[in-house]
N, C-alpha and C. Protein backbone atom coordinates (compact mmCIF):
# COMPACT_ATOMS: atom_id res chain seq x y z
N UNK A 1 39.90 -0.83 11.15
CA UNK A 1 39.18 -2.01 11.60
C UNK A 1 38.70 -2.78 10.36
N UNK A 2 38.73 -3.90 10.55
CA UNK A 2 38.78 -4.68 9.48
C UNK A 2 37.59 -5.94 9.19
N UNK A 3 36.83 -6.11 8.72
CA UNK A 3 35.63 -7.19 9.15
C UNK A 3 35.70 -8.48 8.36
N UNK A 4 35.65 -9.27 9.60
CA UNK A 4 36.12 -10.63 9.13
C UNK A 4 34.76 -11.17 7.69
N UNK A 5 35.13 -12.29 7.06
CA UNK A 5 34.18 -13.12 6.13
C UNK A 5 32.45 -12.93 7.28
N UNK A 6 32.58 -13.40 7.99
CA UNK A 6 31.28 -13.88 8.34
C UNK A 6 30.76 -12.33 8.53
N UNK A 7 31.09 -11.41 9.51
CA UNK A 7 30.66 -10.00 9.73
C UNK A 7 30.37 -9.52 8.05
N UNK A 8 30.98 -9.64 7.02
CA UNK A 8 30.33 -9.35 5.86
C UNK A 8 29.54 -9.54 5.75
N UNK A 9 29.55 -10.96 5.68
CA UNK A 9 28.67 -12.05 5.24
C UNK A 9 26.99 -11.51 5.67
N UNK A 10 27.17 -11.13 6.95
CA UNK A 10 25.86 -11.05 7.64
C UNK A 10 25.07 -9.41 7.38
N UNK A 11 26.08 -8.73 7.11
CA UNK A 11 26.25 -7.17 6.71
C UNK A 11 25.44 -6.88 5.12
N UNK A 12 26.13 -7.89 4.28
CA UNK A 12 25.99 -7.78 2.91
C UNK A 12 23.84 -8.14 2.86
N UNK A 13 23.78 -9.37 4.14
CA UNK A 13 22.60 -9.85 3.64
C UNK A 13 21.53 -8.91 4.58
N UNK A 14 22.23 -8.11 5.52
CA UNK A 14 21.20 -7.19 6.06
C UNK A 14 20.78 -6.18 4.93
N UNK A 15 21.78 -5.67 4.62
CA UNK A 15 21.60 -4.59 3.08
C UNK A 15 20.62 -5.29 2.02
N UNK A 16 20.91 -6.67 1.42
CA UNK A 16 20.04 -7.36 0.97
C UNK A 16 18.92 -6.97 1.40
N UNK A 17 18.46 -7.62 1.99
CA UNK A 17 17.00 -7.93 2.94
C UNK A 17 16.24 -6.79 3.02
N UNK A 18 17.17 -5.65 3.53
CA UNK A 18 16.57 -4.39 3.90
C UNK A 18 16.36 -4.01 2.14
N UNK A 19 16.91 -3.55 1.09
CA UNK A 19 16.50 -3.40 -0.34
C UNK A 19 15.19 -4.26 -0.73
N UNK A 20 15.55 -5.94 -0.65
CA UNK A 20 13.87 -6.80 -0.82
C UNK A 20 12.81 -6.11 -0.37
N UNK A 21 12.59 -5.99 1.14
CA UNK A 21 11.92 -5.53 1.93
C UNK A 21 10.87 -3.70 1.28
N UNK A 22 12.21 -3.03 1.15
CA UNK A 22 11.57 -1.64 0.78
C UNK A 22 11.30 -1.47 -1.14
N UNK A 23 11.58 -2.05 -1.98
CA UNK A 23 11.35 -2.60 -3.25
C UNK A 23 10.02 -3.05 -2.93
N UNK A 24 9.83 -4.37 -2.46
CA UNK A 24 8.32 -4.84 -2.14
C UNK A 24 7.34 -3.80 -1.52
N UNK A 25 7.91 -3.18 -0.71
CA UNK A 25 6.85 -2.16 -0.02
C UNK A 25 6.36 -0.89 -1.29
N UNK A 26 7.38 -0.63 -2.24
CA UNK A 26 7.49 -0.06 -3.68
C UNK A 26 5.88 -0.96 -4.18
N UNK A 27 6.15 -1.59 -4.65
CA UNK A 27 5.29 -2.99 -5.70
C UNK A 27 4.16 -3.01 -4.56
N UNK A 28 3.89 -3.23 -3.77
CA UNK A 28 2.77 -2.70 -3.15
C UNK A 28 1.71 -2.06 -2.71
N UNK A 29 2.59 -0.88 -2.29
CA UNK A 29 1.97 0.68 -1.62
C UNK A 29 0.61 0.98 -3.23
N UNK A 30 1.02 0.74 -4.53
CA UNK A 30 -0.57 0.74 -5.17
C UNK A 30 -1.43 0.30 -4.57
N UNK A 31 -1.52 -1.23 -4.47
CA UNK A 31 -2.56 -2.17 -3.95
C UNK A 31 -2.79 -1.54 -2.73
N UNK A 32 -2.30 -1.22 -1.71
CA UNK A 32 -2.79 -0.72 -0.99
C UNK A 32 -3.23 0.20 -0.91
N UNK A 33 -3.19 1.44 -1.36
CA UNK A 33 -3.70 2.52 -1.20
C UNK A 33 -4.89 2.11 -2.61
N UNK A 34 -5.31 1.30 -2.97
CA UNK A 34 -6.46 1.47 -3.52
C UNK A 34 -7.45 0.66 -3.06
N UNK A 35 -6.69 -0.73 -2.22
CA UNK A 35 -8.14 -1.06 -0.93
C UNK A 35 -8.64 -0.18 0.70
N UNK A 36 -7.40 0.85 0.31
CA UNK A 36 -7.52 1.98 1.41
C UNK A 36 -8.71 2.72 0.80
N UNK A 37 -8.39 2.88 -0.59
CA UNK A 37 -8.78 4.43 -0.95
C UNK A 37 -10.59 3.85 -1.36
N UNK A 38 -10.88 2.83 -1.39
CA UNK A 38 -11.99 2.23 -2.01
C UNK A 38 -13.14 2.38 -0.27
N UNK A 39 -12.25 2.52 0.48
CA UNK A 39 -13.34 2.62 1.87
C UNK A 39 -13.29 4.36 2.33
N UNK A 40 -12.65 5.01 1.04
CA UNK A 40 -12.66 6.60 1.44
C UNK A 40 -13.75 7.25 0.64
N UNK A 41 -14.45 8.18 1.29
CA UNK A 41 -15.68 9.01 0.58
C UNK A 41 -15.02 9.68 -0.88
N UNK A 42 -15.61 10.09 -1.81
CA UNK A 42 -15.42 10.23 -3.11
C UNK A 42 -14.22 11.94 -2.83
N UNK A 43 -14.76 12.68 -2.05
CA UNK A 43 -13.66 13.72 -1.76
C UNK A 43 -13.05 13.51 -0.99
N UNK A 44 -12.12 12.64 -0.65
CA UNK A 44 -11.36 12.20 0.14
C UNK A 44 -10.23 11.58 -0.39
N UNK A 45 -10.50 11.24 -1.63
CA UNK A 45 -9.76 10.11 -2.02
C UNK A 45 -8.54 10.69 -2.61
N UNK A 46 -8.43 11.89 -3.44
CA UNK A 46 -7.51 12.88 -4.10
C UNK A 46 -7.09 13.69 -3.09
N UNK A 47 -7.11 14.09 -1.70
CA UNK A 47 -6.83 15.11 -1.19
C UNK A 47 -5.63 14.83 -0.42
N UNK A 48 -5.35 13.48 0.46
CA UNK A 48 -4.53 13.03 0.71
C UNK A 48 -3.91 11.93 0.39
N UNK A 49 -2.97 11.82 -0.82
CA UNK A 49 -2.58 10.21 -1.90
C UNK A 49 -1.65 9.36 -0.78
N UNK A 50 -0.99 10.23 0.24
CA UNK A 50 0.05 9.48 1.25
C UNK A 50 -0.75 8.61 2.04
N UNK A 51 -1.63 9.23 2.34
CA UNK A 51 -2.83 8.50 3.56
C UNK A 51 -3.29 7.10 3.17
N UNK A 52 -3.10 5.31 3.93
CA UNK A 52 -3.44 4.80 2.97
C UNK A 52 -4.70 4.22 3.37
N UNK A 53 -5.33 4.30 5.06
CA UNK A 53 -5.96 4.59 6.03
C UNK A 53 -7.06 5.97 5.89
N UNK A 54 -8.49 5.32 5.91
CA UNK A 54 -9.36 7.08 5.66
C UNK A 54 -9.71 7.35 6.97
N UNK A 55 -9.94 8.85 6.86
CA UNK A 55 -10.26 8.94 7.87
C UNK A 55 -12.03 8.98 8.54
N UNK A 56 -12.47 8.97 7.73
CA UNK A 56 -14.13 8.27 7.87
C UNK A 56 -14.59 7.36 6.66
N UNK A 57 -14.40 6.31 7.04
CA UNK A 57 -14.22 4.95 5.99
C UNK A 57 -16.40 4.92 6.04
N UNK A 58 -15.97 4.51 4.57
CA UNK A 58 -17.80 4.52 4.21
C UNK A 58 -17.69 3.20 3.32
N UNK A 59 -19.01 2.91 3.12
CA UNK A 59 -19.07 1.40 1.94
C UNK A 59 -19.89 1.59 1.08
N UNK A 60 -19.69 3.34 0.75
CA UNK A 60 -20.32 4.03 -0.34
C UNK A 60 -19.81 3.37 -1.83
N UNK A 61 -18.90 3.29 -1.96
CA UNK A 61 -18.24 2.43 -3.38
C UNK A 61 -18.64 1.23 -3.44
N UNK A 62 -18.69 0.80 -2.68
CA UNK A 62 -19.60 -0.88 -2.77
C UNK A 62 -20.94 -1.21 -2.88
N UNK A 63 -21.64 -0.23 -2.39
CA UNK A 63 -22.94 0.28 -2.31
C UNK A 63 -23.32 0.50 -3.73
N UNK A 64 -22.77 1.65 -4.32
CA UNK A 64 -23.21 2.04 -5.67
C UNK A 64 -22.76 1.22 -6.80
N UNK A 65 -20.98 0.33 -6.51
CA UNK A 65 -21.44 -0.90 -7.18
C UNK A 65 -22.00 -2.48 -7.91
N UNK A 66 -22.85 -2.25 -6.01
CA UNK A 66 -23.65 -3.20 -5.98
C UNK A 66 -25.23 -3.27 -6.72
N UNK A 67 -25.31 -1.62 -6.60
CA UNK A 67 -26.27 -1.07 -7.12
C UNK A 67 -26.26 -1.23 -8.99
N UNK A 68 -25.35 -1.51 -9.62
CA UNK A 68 -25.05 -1.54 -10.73
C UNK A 68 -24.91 0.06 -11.38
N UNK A 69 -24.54 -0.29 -12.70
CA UNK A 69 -24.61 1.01 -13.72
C UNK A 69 -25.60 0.31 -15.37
N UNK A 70 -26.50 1.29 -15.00
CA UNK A 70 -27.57 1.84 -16.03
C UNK A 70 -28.39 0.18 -16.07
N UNK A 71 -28.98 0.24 -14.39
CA UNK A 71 -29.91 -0.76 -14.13
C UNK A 71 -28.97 -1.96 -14.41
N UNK A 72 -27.72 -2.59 -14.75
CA UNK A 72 -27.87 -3.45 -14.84
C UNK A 72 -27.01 -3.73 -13.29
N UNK A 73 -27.20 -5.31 -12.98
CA UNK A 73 -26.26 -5.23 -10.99
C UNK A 73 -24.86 -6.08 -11.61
């Protein structure tokens, strides 16, 4: 079986698309797992690196650096 120009055509740019797609999700998955990991309690954050979602989200990190370091905010 043999696939005409256009069936390529449309084949080649699904393969495309699908590579863009999971590359970007690559270049990403940091950023995300560190506005994930920024609403995870301090032992939480190393125990599961896949997780990018906590599972008891706190606003303990925002808290303490709202609070500043060594008095200053």
């Amino acid at each position: 079986m043999t696939l005409s120009t256009r069936q390529r055509h449309t084949l080649g740019a699904i393969v495309f698309h699908t590579l863009v797609v999971a590359f970007g999700f690559v270049m990403l998955y940091p950023l995300l797992w560190l506005a994930g990991s920024s609403f995870k309690p301090s032992t939480e954050i190393w125990t599961n690196v896949s997780r990018l979602l906590p599972e008891n989200p706190t606003l303990e990190h925002y808290i303490n650096g709202w609070r500043g370091f060594g008095g200053v905010t």
